[in-house]
Protein backbone atom coordinates (compact mmCIF):
# COMPACT_ATOMS: atom_id res chain seq x y z
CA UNK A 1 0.00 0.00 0.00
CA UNK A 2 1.12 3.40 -0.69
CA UNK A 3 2.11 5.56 2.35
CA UNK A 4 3.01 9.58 3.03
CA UNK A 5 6.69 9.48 3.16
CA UNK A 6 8.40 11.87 5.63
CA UNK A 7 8.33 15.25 4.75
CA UNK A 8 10.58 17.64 6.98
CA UNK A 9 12.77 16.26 10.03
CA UNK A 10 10.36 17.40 12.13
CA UNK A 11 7.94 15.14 11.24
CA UNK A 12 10.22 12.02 11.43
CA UNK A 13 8.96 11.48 14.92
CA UNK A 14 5.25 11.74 14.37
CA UNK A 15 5.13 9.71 10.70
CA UNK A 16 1.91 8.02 9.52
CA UNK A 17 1.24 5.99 6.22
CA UNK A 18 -1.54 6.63 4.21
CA UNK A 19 -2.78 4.74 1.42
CA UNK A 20 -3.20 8.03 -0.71
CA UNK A 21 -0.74 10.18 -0.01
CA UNK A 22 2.60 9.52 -2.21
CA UNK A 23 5.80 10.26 -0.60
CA UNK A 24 8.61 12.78 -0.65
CA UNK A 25 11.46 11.51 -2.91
CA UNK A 26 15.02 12.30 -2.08
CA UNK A 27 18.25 10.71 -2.85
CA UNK A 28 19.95 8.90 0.38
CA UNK A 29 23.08 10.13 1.09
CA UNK A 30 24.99 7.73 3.12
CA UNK A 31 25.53 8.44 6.31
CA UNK A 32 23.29 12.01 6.85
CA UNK A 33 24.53 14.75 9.11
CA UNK A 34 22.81 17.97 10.15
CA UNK A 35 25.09 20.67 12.45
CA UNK A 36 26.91 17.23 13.10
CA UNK A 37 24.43 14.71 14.21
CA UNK A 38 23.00 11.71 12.67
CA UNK A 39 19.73 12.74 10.83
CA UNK A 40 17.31 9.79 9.91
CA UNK A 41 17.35 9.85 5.59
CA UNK A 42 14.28 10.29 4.05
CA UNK A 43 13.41 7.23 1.36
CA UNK A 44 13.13 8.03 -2.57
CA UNK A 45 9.83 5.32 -2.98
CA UNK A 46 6.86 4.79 -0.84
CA UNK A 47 7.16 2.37 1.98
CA UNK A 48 4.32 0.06 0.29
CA UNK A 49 6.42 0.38 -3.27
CA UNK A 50 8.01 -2.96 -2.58
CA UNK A 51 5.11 -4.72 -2.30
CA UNK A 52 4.96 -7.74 -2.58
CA UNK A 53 8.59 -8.51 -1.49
CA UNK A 54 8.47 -6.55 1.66
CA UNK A 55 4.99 -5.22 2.95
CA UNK A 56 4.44 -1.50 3.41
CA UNK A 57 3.73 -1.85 7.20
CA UNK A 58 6.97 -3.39 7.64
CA UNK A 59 8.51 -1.10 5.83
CA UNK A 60 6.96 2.15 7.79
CA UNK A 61 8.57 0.22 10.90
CA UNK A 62 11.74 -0.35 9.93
CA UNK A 63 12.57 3.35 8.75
CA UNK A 64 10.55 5.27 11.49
CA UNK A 65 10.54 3.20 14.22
CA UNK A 66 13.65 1.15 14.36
CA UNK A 67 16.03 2.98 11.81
CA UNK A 68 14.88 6.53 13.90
CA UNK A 69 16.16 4.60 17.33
CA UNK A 70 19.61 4.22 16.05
CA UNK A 71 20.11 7.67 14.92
CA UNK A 72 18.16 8.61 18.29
CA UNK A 73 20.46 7.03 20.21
CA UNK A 74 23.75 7.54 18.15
CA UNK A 75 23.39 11.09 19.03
CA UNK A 76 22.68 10.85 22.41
CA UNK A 77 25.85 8.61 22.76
CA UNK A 78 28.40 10.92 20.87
CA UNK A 79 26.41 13.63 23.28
CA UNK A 80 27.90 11.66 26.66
CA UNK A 81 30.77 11.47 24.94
CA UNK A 82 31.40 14.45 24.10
CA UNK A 83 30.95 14.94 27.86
CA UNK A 84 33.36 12.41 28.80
CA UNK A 85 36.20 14.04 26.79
CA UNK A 86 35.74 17.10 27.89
CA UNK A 87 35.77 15.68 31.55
CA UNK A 88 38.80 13.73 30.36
CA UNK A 89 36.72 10.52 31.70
CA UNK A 90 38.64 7.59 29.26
CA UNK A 91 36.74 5.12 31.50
CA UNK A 92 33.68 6.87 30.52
CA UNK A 93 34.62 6.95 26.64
CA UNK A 94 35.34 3.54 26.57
CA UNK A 95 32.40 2.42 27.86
CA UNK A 96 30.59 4.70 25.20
CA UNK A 97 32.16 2.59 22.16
CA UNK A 98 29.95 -0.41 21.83
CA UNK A 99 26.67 1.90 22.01
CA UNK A 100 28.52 3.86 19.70
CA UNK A 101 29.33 1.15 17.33
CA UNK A 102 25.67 -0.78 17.82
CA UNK A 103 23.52 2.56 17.01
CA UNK A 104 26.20 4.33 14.37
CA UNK A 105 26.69 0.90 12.72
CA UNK A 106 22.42 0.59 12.62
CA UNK A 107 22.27 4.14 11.00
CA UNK A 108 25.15 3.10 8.40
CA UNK A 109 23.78 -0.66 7.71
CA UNK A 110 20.04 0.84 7.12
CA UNK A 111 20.89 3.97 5.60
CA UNK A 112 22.97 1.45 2.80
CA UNK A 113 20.09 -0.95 2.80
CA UNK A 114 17.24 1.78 1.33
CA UNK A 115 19.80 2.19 -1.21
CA UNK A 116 20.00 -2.02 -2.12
CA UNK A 117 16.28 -1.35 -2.44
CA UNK A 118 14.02 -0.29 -5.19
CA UNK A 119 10.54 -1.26 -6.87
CA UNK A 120 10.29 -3.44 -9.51
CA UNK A 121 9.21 -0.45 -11.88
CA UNK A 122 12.38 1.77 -10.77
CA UNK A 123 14.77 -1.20 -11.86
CA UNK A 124 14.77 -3.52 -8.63
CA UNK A 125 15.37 -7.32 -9.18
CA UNK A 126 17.31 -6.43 -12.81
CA UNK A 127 20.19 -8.04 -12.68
CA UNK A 128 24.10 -5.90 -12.52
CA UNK A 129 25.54 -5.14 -15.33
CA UNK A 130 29.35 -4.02 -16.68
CA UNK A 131 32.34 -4.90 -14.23
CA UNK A 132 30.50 -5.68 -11.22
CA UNK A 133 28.33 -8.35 -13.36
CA UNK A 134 31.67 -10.06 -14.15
CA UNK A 135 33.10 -9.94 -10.75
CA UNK A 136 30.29 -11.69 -9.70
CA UNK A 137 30.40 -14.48 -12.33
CA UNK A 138 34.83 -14.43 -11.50
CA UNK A 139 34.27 -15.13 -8.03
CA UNK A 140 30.72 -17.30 -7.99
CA UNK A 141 30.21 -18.47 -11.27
CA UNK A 142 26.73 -16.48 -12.12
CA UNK A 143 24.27 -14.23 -10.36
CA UNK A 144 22.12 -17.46 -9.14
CA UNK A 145 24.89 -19.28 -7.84
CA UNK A 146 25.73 -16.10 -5.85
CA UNK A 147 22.36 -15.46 -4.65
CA UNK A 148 22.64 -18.84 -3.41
CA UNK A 149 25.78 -18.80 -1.36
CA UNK A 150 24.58 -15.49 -0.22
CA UNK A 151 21.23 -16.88 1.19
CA UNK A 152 23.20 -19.75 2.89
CA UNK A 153 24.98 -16.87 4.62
CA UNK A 154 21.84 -15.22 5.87
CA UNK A 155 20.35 -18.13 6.97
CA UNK A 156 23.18 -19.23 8.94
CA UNK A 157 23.17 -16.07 11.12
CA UNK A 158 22.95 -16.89 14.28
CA UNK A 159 20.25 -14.06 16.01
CA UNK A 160 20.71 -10.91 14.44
CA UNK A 161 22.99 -9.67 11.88
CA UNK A 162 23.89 -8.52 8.55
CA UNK A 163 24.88 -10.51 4.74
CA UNK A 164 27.07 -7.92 3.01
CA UNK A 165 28.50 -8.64 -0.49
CA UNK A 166 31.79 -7.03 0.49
CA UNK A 167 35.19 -5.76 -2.05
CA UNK A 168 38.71 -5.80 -0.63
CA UNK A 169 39.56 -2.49 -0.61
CA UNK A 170 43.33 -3.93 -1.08
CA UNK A 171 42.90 -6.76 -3.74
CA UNK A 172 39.80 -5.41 -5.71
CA UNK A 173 37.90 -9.02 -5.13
CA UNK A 174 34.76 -9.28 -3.59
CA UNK A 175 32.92 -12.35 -1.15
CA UNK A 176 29.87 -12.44 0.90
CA UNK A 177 31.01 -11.78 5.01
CA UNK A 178 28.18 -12.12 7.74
CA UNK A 179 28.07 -9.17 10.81
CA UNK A 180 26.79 -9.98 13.86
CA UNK A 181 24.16 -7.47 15.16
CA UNK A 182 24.95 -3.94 13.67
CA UNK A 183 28.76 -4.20 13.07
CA UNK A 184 29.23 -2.29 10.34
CA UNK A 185 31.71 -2.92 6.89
CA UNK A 186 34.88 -0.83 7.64
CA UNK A 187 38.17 -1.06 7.62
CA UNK A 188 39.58 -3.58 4.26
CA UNK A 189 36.23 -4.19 3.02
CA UNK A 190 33.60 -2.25 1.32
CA UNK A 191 30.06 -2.30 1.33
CA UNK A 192 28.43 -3.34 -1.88
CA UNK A 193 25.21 -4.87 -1.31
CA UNK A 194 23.53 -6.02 2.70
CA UNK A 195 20.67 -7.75 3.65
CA UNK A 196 18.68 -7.06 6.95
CA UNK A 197 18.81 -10.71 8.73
CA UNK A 198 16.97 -9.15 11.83
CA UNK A 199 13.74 -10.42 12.29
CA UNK A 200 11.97 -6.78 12.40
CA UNK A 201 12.97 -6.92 8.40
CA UNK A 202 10.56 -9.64 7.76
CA UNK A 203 8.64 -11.04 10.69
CA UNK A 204 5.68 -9.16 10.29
CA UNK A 205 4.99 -10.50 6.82
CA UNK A 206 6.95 -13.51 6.77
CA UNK A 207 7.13 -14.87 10.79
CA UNK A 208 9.26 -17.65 10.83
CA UNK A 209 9.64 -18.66 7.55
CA UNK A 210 12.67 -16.07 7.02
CA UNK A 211 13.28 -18.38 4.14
CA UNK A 212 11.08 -17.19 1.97
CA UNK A 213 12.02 -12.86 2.87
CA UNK A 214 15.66 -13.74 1.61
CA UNK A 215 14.08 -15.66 -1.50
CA UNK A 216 12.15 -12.91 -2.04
CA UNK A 217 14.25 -9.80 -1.13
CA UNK A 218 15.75 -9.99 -4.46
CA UNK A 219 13.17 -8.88 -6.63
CA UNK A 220 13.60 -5.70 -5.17
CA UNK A 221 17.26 -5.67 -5.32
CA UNK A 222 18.61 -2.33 -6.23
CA UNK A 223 22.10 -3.72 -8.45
CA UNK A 224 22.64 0.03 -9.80
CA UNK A 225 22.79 1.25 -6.50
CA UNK A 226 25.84 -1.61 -6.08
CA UNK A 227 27.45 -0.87 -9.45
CA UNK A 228 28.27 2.77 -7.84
CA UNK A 229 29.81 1.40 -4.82
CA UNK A 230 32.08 -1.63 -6.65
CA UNK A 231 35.80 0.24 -7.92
């Protein structure tokens, strides 16, 4: 179903869907600051857009409910500690890191994930093209064998976590790694494509046949979105 998208930032915390109403398009930006906090990105398609892959109810949850709490809370922890340098507490700044790390790394993961995304009349489910296309089919073989491997990966996350379709920042190749929780890609690898594996992605609509979300995930696939992140 089609929903009102967000329209200003001060509406993020008040959002309804409506069935009538078509949303505010806007290009996601990676991670999104405003006078140097985390601001929650607005989406460029309708929460219900990716029907029937991923419900629009889910959808309105994930981004302004559970995407909202990360950035929420991200900026509340750089807040304390921001506090704790300036008290020169290092006790108290370590202690910040793995909220730091859980919320930041939520706000990067989902702010990459809208991009993965896109309806199936804005090009989602087409399959990559040019070098990233033959990467895939180097390393895997073909797109389907890939999508395989990579749905063995989700499945066998243990809890929560991510399946990222990383590149070696160093060696050029990519693989599929699996993040527990909301550890985020840095460091040697890069980001190319993620899947949500927590269950707020697909429980609503799918319950415990997860199965049949990462089966179906991929006809909304967004592989233009990954073409601009492979180098």
């Amino acid at each position: 179903m089609a929903s009102t998208m967000l329209r200003t930032s001060a509406l993020r915390s008040t959002i309804r869907a409506t069935p009538t109403v078509a949303s505010k398009r806007a290009r996601l930006a990676g991670v999104s600051f405003v006078r140097g906090k985390a601001t929650l990105p607005d989406l460029p398609y309708d929460y219900g857009a990716l029907e029937p892959a991923i419900n629009g109810k889910i959808m309105e949850l994930h981004h302004s409910k559970h995407h909202n709490t990360y950035v929420t809370s991200y900026n509340q922890a750089i807040e304390k500690l921001q506090e704790a340098q300036q008290a020169q507490d290092i006790a108290g700044q370590i202690a910040l890191k793995p909220l730091i790390n859980f919320h930041g790394g939520g706000h990067i993961n989902h702010t990459l994930f809208w991009e993965n995304l896109a309806p199936k009349n804005q090009g989602g489910g087409e399959p990559p093209s040019g070098s990233l296309s033959k990467a895939i089919d180097g390393s895997f073989g073909s797109l389907d064998a890939m999508k395989q491997k990579f749905n063995t990966a989700l499945a066998g996350i243990q809890g929560s976590g991510w399946a990222w379709l990383v590149q070696d920042t160093q060696t050029g190749s990519i693989s599929i790694k699996t993040y527990a929780n909301q550890d985020p890609v840095v460091g040697q690898f890069r980001p190319i494509l993620g899947i949500d594996a927590w269950e707020h992605a697909y429980y609503l609509q799918y319950q415990n046949r997860k199965a049949e979300y990462f089966s179906a995930v991929w006809d909304v696939v967004n592989w233009k979105a990954a073409e601009k992140r492979f180098k």
